[in-house]
Every structure is written in structure tokens, then in C-alpha cells.
C-alpha atoms as a PDB file:
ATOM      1  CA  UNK A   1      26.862 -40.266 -93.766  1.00  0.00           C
ATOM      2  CA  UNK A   2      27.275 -36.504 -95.418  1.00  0.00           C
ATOM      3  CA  UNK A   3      29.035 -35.229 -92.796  1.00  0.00           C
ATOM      4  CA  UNK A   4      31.871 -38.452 -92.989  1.00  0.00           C
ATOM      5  CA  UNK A   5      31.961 -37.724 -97.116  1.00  0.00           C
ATOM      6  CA  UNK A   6      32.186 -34.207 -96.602  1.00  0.00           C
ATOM      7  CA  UNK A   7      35.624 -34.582 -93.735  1.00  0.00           C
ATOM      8  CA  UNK A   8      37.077 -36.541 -96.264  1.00  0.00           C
ATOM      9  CA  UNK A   9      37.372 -34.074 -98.906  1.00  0.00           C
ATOM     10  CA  UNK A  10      38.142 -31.052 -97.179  1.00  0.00           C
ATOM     11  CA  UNK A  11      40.035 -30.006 -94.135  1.00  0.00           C
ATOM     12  CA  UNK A  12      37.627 -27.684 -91.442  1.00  0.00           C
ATOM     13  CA  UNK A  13      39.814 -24.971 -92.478  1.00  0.00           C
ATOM     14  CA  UNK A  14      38.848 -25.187 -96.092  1.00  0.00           C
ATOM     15  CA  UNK A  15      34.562 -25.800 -94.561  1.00  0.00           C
ATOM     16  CA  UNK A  16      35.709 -22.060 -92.765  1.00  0.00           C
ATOM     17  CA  UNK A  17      36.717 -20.399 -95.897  1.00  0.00           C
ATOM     18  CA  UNK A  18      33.561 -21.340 -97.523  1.00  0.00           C
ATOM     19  CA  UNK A  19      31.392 -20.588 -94.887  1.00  0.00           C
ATOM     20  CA  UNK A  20      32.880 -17.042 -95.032  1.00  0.00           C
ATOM     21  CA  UNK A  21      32.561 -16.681 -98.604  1.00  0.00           C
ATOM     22  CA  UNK A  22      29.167 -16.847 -98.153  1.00  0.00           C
ATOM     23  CA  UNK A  23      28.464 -15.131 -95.280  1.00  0.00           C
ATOM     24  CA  UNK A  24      30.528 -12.113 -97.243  1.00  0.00           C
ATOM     25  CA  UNK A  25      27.984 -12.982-100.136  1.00  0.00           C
ATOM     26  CA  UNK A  26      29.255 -14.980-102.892  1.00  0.00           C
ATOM     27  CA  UNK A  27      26.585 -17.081-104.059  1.00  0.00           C
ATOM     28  CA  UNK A  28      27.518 -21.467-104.337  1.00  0.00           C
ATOM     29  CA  UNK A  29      28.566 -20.762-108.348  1.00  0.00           C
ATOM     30  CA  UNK A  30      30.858 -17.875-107.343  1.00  0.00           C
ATOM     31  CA  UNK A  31      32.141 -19.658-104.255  1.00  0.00           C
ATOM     32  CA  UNK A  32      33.272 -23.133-106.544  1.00  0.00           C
ATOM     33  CA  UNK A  33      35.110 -20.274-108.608  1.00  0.00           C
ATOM     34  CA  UNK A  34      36.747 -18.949-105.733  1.00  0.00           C
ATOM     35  CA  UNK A  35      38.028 -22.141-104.290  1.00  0.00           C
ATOM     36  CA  UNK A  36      39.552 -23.445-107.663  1.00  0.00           C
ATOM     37  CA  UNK A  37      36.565 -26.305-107.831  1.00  0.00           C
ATOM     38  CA  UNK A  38      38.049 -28.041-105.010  1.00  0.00           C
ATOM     39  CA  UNK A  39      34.729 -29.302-104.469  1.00  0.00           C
ATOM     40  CA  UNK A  40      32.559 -30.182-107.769  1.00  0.00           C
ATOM     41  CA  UNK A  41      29.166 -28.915-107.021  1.00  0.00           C
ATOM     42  CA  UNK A  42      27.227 -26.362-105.285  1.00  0.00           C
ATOM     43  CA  UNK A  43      25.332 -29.218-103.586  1.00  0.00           C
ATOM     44  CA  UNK A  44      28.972 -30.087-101.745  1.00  0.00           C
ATOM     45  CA  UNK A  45      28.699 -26.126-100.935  1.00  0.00           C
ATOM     46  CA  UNK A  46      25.144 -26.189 -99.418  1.00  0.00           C
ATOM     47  CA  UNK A  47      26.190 -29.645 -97.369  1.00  0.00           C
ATOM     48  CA  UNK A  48      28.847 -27.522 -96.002  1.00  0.00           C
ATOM     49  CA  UNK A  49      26.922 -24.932 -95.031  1.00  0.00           C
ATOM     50  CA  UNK A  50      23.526 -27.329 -93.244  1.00  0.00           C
ATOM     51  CA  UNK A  51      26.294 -29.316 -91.567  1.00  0.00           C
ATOM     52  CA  UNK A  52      27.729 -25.741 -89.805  1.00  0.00           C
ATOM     53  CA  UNK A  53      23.811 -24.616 -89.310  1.00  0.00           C
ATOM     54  CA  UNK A  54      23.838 -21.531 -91.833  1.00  0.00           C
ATOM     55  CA  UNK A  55      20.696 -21.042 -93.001  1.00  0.00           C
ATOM     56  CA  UNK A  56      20.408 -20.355 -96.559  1.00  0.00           C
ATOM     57  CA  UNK A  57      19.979 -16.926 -97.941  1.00  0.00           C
ATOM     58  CA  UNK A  58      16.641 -15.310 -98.191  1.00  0.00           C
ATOM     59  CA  UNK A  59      17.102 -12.493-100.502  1.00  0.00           C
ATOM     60  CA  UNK A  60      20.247  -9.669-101.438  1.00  0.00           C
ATOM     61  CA  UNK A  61      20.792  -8.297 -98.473  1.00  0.00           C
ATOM     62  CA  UNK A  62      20.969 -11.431 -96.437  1.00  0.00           C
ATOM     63  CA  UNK A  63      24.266 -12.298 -94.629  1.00  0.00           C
ATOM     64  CA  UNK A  64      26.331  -9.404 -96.026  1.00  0.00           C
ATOM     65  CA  UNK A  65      26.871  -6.847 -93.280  1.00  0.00           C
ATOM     66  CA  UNK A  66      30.384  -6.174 -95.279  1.00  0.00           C
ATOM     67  CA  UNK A  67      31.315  -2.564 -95.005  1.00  0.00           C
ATOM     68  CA  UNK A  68      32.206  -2.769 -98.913  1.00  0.00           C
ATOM     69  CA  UNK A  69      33.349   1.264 -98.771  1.00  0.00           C
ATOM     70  CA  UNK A  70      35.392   0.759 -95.459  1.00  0.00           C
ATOM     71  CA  UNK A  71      38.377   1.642 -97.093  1.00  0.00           C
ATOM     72  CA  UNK A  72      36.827   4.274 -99.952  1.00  0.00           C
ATOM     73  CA  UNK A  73      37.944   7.046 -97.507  1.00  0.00           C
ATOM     74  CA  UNK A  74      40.194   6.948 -94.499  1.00  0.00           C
ATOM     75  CA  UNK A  75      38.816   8.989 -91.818  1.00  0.00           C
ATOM     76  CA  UNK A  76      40.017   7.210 -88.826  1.00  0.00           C
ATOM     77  CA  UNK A  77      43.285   6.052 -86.919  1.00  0.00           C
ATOM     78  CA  UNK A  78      41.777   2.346 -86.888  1.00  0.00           C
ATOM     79  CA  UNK A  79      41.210   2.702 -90.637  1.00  0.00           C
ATOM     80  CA  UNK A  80      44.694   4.072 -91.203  1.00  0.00           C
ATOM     81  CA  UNK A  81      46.320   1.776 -88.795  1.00  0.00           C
ATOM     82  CA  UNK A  82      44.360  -1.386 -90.956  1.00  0.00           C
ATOM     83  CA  UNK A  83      45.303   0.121 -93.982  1.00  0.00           C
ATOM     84  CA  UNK A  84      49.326   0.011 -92.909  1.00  0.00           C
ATOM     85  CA  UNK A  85      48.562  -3.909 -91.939  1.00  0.00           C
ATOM     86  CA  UNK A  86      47.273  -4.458 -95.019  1.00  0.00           C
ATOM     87  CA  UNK A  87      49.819  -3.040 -97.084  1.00  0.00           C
ATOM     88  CA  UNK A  88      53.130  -4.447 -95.316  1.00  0.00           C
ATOM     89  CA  UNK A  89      51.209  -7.823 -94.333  1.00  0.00           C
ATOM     90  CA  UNK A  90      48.164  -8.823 -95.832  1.00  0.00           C
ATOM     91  CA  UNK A  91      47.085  -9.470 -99.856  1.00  0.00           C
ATOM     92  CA  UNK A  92      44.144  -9.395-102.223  1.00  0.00           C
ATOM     93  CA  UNK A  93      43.542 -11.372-104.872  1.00  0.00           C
ATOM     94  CA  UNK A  94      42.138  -9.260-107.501  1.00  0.00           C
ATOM     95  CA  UNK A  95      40.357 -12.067-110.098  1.00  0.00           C
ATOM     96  CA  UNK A  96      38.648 -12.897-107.010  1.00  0.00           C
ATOM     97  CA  UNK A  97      37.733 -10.068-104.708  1.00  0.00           C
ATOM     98  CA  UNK A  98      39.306 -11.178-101.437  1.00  0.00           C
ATOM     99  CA  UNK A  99      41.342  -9.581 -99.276  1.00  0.00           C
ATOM    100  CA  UNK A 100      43.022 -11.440 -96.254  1.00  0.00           C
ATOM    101  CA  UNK A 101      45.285 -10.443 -93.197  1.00  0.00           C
ATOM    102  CA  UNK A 102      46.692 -13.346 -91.395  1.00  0.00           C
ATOM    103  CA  UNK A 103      48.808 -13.413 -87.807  1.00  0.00           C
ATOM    104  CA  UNK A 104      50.517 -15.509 -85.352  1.00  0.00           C
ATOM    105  CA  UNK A 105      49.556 -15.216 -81.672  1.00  0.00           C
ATOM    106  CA  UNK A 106      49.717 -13.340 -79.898  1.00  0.00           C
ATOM    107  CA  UNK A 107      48.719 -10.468 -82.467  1.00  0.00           C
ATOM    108  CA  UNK A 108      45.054 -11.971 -83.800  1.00  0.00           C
ATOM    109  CA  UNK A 109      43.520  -8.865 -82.157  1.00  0.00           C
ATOM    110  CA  UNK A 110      44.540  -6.974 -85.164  1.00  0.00           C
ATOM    111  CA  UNK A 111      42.622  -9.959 -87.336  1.00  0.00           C
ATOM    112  CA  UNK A 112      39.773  -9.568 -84.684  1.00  0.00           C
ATOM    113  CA  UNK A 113      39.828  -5.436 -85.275  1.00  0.00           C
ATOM    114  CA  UNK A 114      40.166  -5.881 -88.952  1.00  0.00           C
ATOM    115  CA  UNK A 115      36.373  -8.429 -88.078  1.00  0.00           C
ATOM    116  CA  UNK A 116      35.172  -6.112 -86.540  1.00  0.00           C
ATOM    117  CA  UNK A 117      35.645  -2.929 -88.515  1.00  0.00           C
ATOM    118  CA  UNK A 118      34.622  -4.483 -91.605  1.00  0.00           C
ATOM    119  CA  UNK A 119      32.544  -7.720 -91.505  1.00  0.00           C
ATOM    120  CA  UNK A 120      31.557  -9.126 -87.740  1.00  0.00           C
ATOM    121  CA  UNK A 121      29.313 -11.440 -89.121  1.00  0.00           C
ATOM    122  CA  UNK A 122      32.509 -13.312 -90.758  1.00  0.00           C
ATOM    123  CA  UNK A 123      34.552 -16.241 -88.815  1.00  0.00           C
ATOM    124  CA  UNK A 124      38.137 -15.906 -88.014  1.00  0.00           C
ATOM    125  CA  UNK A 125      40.162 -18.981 -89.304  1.00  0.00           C
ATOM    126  CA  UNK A 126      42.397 -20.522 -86.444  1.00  0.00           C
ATOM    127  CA  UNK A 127      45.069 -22.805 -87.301  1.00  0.00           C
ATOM    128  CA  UNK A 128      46.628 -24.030 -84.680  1.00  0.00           C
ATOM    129  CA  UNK A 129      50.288 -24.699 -84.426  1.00  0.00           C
ATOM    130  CA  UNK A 130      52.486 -27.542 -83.735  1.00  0.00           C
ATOM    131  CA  UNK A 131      56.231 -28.810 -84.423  1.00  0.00           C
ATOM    132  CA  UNK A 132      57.849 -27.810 -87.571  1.00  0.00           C
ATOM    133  CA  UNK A 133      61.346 -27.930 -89.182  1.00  0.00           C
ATOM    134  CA  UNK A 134      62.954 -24.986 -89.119  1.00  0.00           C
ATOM    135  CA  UNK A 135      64.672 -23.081 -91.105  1.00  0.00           C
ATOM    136  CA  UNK A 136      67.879 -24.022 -89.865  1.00  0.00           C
ATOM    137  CA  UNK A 137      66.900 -28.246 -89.807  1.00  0.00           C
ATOM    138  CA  UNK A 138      65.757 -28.051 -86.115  1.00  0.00           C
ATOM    139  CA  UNK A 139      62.715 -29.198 -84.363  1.00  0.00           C
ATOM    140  CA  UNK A 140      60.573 -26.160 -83.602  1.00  0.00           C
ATOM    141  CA  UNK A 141      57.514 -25.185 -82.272  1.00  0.00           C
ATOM    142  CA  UNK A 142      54.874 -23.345 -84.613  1.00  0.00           C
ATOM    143  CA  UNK A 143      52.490 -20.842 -83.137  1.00  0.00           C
ATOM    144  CA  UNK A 144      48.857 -20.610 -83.427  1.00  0.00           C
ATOM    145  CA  UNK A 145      47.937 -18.687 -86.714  1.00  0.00           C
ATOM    146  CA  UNK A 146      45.206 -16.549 -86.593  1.00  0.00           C
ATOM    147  CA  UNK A 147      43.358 -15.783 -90.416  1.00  0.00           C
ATOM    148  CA  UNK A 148      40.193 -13.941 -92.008  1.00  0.00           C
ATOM    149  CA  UNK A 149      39.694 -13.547 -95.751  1.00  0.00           C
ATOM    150  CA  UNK A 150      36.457 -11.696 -96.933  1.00  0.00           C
ATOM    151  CA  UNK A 151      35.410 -11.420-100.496  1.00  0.00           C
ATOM    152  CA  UNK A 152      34.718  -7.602-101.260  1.00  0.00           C
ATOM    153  CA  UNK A 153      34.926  -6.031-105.173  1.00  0.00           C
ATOM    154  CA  UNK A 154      34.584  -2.268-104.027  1.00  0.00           C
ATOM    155  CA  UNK A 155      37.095  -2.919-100.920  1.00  0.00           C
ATOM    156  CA  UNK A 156      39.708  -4.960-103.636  1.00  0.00           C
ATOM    157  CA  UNK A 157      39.080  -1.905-106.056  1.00  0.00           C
ATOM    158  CA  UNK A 158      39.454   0.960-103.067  1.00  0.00           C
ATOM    159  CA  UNK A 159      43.054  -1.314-101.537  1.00  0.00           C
ATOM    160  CA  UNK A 160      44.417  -1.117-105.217  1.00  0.00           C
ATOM    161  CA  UNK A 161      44.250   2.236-105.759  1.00  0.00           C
ATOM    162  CA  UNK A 162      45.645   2.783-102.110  1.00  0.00           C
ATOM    163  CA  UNK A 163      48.813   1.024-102.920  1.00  0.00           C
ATOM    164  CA  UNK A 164      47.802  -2.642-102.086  1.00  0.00           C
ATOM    165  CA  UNK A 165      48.668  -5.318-105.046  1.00  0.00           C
ATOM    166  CA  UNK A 166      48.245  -8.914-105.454  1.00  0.00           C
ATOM    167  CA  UNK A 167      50.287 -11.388-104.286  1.00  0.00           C
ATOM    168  CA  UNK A 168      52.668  -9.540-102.286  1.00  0.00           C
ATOM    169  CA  UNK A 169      54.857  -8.224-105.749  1.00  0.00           C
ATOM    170  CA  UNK A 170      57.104  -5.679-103.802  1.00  0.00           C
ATOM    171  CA  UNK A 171      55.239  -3.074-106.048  1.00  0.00           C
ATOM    172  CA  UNK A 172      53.426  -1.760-103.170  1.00  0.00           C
ATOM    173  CA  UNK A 173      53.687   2.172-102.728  1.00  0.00           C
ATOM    174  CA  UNK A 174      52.494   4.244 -99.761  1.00  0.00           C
ATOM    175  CA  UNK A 175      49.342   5.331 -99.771  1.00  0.00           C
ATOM    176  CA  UNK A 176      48.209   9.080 -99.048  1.00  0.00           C
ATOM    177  CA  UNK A 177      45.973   9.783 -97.323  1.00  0.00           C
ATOM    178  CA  UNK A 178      45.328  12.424 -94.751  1.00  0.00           C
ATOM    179  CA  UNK A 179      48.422  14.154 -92.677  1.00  0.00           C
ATOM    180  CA  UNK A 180      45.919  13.828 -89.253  1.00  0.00           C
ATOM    181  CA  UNK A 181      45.704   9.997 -89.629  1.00  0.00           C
ATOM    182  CA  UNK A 182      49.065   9.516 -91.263  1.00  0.00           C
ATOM    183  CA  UNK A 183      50.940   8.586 -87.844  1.00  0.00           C
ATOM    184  CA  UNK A 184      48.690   5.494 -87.331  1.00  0.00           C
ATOM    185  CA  UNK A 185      49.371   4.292 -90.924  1.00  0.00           C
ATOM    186  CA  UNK A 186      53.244   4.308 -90.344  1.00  0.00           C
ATOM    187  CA  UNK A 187      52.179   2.701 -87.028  1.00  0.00           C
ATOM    188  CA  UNK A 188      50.366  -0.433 -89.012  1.00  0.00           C
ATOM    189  CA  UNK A 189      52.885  -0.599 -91.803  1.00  0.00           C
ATOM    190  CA  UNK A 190      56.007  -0.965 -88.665  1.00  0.00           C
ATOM    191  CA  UNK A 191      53.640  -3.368 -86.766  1.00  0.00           C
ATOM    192  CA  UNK A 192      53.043  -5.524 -90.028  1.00  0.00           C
ATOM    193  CA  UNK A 193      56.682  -6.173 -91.378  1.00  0.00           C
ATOM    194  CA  UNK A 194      59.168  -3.792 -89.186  1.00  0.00           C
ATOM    195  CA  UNK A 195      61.201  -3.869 -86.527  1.00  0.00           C
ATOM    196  CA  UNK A 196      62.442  -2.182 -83.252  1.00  0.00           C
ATOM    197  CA  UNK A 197      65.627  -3.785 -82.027  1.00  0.00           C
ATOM    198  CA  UNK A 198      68.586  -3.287 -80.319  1.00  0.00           C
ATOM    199  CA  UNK A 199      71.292  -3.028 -82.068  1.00  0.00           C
ATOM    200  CA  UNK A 200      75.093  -2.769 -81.262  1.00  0.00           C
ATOM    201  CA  UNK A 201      75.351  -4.968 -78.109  1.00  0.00           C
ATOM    202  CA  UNK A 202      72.076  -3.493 -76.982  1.00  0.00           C
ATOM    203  CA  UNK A 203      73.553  -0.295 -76.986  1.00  0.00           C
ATOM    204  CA  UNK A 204      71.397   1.453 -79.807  1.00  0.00           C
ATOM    205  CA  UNK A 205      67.834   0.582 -80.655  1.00  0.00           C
ATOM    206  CA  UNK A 206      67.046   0.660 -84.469  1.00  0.00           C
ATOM    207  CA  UNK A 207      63.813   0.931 -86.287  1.00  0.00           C
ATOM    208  CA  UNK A 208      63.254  -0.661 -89.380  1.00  0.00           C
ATOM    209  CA  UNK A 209      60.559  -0.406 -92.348  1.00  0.00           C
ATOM    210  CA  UNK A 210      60.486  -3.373 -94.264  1.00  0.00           C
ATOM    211  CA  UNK A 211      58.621  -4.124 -98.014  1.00  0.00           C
ATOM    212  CA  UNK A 212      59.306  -3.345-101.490  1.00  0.00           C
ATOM    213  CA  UNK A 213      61.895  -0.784-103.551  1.00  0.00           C
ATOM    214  CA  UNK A 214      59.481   2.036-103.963  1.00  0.00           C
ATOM    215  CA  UNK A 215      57.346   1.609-100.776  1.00  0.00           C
ATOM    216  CA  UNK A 216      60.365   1.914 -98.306  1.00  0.00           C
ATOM    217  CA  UNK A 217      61.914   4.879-100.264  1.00  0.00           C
ATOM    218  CA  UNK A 218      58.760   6.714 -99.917  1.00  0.00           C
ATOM    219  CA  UNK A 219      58.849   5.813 -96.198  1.00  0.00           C
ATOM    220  CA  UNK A 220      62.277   7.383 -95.939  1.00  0.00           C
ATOM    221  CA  UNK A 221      61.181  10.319 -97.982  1.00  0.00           C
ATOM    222  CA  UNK A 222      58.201  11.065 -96.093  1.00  0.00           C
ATOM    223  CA  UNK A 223      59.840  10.894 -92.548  1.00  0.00           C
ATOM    224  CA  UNK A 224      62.830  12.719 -93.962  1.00  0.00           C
ATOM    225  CA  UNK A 225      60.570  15.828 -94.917  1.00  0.00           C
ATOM    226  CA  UNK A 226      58.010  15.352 -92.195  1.00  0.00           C
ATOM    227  CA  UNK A 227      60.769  14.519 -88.811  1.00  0.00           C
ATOM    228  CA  UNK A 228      64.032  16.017 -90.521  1.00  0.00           C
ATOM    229  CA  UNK A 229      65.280  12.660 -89.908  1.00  0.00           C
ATOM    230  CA  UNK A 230      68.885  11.430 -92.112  1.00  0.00           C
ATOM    231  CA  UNK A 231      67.127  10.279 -95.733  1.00  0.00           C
ATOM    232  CA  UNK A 232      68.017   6.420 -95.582  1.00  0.00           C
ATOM    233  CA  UNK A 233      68.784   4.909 -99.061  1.00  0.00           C
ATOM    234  CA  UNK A 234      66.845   1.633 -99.329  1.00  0.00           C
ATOM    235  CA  UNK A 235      69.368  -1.770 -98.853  1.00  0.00           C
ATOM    236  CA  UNK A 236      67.296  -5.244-100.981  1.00  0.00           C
ATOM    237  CA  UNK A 237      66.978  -8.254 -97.910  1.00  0.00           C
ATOM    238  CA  UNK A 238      69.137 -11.121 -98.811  1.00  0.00           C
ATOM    239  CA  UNK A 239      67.368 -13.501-101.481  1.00  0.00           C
ATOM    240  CA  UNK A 240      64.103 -11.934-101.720  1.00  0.00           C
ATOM    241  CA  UNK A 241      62.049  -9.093-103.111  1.00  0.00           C
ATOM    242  CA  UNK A 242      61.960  -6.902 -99.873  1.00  0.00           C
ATOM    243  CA  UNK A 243      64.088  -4.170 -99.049  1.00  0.00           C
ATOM    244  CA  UNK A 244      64.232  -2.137 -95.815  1.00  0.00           C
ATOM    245  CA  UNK A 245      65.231   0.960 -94.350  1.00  0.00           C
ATOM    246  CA  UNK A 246      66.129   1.616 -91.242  1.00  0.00           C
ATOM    247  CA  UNK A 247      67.671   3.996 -88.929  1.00  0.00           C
ATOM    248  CA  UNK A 248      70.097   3.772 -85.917  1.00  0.00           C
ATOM    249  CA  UNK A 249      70.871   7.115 -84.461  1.00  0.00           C
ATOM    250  CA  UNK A 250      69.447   8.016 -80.891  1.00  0.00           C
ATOM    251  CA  UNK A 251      67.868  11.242 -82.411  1.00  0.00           C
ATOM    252  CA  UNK A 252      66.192  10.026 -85.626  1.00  0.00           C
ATOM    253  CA  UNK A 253      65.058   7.513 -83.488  1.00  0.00           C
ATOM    254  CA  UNK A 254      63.790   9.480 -81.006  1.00  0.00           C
ATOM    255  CA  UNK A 255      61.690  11.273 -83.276  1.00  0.00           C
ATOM    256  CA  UNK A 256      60.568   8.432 -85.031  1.00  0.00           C
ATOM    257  CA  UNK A 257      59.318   7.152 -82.468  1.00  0.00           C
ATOM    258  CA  UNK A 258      57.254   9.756 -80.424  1.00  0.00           C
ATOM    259  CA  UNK A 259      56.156  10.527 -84.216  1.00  0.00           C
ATOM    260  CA  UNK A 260      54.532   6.895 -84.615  1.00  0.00           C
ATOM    261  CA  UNK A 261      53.773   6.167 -80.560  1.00  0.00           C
ATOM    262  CA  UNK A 262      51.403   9.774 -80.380  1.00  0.00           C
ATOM    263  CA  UNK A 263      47.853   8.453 -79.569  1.00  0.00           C
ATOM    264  CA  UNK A 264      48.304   4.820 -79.816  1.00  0.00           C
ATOM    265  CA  UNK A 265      46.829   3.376 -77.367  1.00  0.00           C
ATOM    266  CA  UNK A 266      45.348   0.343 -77.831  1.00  0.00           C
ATOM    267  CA  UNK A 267      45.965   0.431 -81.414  1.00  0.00           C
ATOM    268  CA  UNK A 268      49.955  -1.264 -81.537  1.00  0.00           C
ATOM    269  CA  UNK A 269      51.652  -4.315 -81.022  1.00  0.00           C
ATOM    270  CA  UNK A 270      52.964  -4.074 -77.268  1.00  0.00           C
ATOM    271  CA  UNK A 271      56.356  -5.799 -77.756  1.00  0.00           C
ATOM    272  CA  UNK A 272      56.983  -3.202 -80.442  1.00  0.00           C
ATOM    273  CA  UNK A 273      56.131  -0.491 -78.126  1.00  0.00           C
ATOM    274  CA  UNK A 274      58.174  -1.801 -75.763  1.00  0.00           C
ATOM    275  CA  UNK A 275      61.602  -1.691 -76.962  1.00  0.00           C
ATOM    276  CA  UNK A 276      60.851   1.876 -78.312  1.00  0.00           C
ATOM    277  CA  UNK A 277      59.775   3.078 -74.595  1.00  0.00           C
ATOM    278  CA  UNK A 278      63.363   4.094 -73.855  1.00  0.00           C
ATOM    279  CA  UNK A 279      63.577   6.679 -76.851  1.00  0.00           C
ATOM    280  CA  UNK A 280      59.980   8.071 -76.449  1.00  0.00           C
ATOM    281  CA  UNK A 281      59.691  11.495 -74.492  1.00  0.00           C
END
């Protein structure tokens, strides 16, 4: 009889987010605040969690193996690599503590690294795909999208100060952190919201930086005095708030990308990797 109630007022997706919420910590009071009161009681909350077998917590400690300080200090390409992600493609919520990355297939083993860096006790959200309209009034076929959002004041605190804002604003800046991990941070902010293409009739291949005014003249700035590659002014994307930068000539290219390729195995997206092959020495 509960479990029939409790299907018809939320989706499993919504039971998932709650689940984690708790698993990350939040007690039932703070996880009603953090779902807007879509359910009205912490009893709803506890239902939630009998009918998914998660036993209730015992005492402070319980069901919080969140590394809180993972991002306090990056001294790692896996932490540097996340961080990138995160800035170019994931978002925290700063009035309540969560951070989230979310991916279609066949990337979720960046959501599943992101797990299992900072919180393997937590459950990746899966929603699965389908037809959609697109964009252009066709019939289309959705792919499977691949989520985790974990509730962390320390890691919301540490992402903010590291150039991550709410909401996706554009107002993100790059972060700095050390020159041995700062390859693998370019790496994750390309693989988040960038580009390698061919450009020109397949004649050139391009690499792009995509995200917000100040972000991607930073990016240009950086490689500029780090490569010697062209400085590349900034151009704003076509009705939004992102901008890009990019760059198209064989050599800046080239250096680009043995620059961000250097060490990074098993730590890219392979299609990426892939059309930069041809310029990497």
C-alpha cells in the first residue's frame, strides 16, 4: 500500500536523489529543504528510504564516507582533470550544498570517477533516453543520461573559491592551481564543453574552449604564455552566455595538443583524443 502511494508522488529518479542526500548525510529535515518540500514530511522521506532497504542512521559518522576536502587541495591529475569537468560542465547550488556533474553515454565513466573519488557509497542517477523533438522539429533519439549530485558544504565552499559558481552564470574563471597538474585541468575543461573538429573540408582540425567571457580569455592567456601559441580574442556563441576560443593553425594546434594529450591515459574522452591523434607527435 506505501510503496503504490509513494510511486505516485514521485518519479524513481526523484526516490534516487533522496536516497543520496542521505547517504551524503543530510538528515530527513534538511533533505525536505533540499528538494523544495516536494514531499511534506520526513515520514514520506523514511518510507523512501525502508522501501530501497537503507537502514537508518546510527550515529554522525554513519553513511557519510564523503571526501568533504577532496577538492581543498589539488594534488592529483584525477583531481585536476574533475576539477576542469566541473567547471566547464557541472554546477553547485550554493543555498544547498550540492554539487552535480551529469553526462550522456557513452562518457558516465567520468560520473563513475567523479563516485568514486569522492563518495562510492552514493548512487549514480540513470535516466534513460528515448525519442525527443529536436531542435530542428525532427524525431530524434535521446541518449542515456548518466547523473550524481552529492550534498557537501566544505566541497561547495572549496569549488567556489576555485572558480566554480552557481547555476552555470558564465562568471566562471580558471582556477590555479599547480603548473604539474595544470595539463589535466585543460584536459577536463576541453572534455566538458570543447571541441576537436575538422574544420575547412576536413582539411584543418580546430580546437575549441568553450564557457564564459573571462574563463576562455584566461584559457587563451594561459596557453599563449605557457605554448607561445597566437593569443585568440574570445568570439560570444550565438544567443547565449558562452563564448569560445579556438584555434585553427596546424602549429598552435600541434602544441595544444601534445600539451593537453601528455599522460592521459585513461583519464580523456576517446573520441576527443581521436581527432587530435593526427597533430600529436
Amino acid at each position: 500500500m506505501t510503496r503504490q502511494r509513494l510511486s505516485r508522488i514521485i518519479t524513481p529518479q526523484e526516490e534516487t536523489i533522496i536516497v543520496n542526500l542521505y547517504k551524503s548525510g543530510l538528515s530527513g529535515n534538511q533533505i525536505l529543504k533540499a528538494i523544495d518540500y516536494k514531499v511534506k514530511t520526513t515520514k514520506t522521506i523514511y518510507d523512501i528510504l525502508r522501501k530501497w532497504d537503507i537502514p537508518r542512521k546510527q550515529g554522525p559518522s554513519s553513511y557519510n564516507p564523503i571526501r568533504h576536502d577532496y577538492f581543498s587541495c589539488i594534488e592529483s591529475k584525477e583531481q585536476a582533470y574533475l576539477l576542469g569537468f566541473l567547471v566547464s560542465d557541472g554546477w553547485i547550488c550554493s543555498a544547498r550544498h550540492q554539487i552535480g556533474l551529469g553526462v550522456a553515454k557513452p562518457d558516465e565513466w567520468v560520473v563513475y570517477l567523479l563516485k568514486k573519488e569522492c563518495h562510492p557509497a552514493i548512487n549514480v542517477i540513470l535516466r534513460p533516453g528515448g525519442e525527443k523533438i529536436n531542435p530542428s522539429g525532427n524525431l530524434g533519439q535521446a541518449q542515456d543520461f548518466y547523473q550524481l549530485i552529492m550534498s557537501s558544504e566544505k566541497m561547495v565552499d572549496d569549488l567556489s573559491t576555485l572558480g566554480v559558481y552557481d547555476k552555470k552564470s558564465g562568471r566562471e574563471i580558471l582556477p590555479i592551481i599547480s603548473d604539474s597538474y595544470q595539463s589535466h585541468l585543460f584536459r577536463g575543461l576541453l572534455d566538458g564543453d570543447g571541441s576537436i573538429y575538422q574544420h575547412s573540408g576536413g582539411k584543418n582540425t580546430c580546437i575549441r574552449f568553450i564557457g564564459g567571457p573571462h574563463i576562455t580569455a584566461q584559457i587563451s592567456l594561459y596557453l599563449h604564455m605557457k605554448l607561445g601559441v597566437k593569443y585568440q580574442f574570445p568570439n560570444p556563441k550565438v544567443e547565449t552566455i558562452l563564448w569560445y576560443v579556438e584555434w585553427f593553425t596546424e602549429k598552435d594546434c600541434m602544441k595544444i595538443a601534445n600539451y593537453l594529450y601528455k599522460d592521459s591515459q585513461n583519464l580523456r574522452i576517446e573520441r576527443k583524443y581521436e581527432n587530435a591523434k593526427n597533430l600529436i607527435s
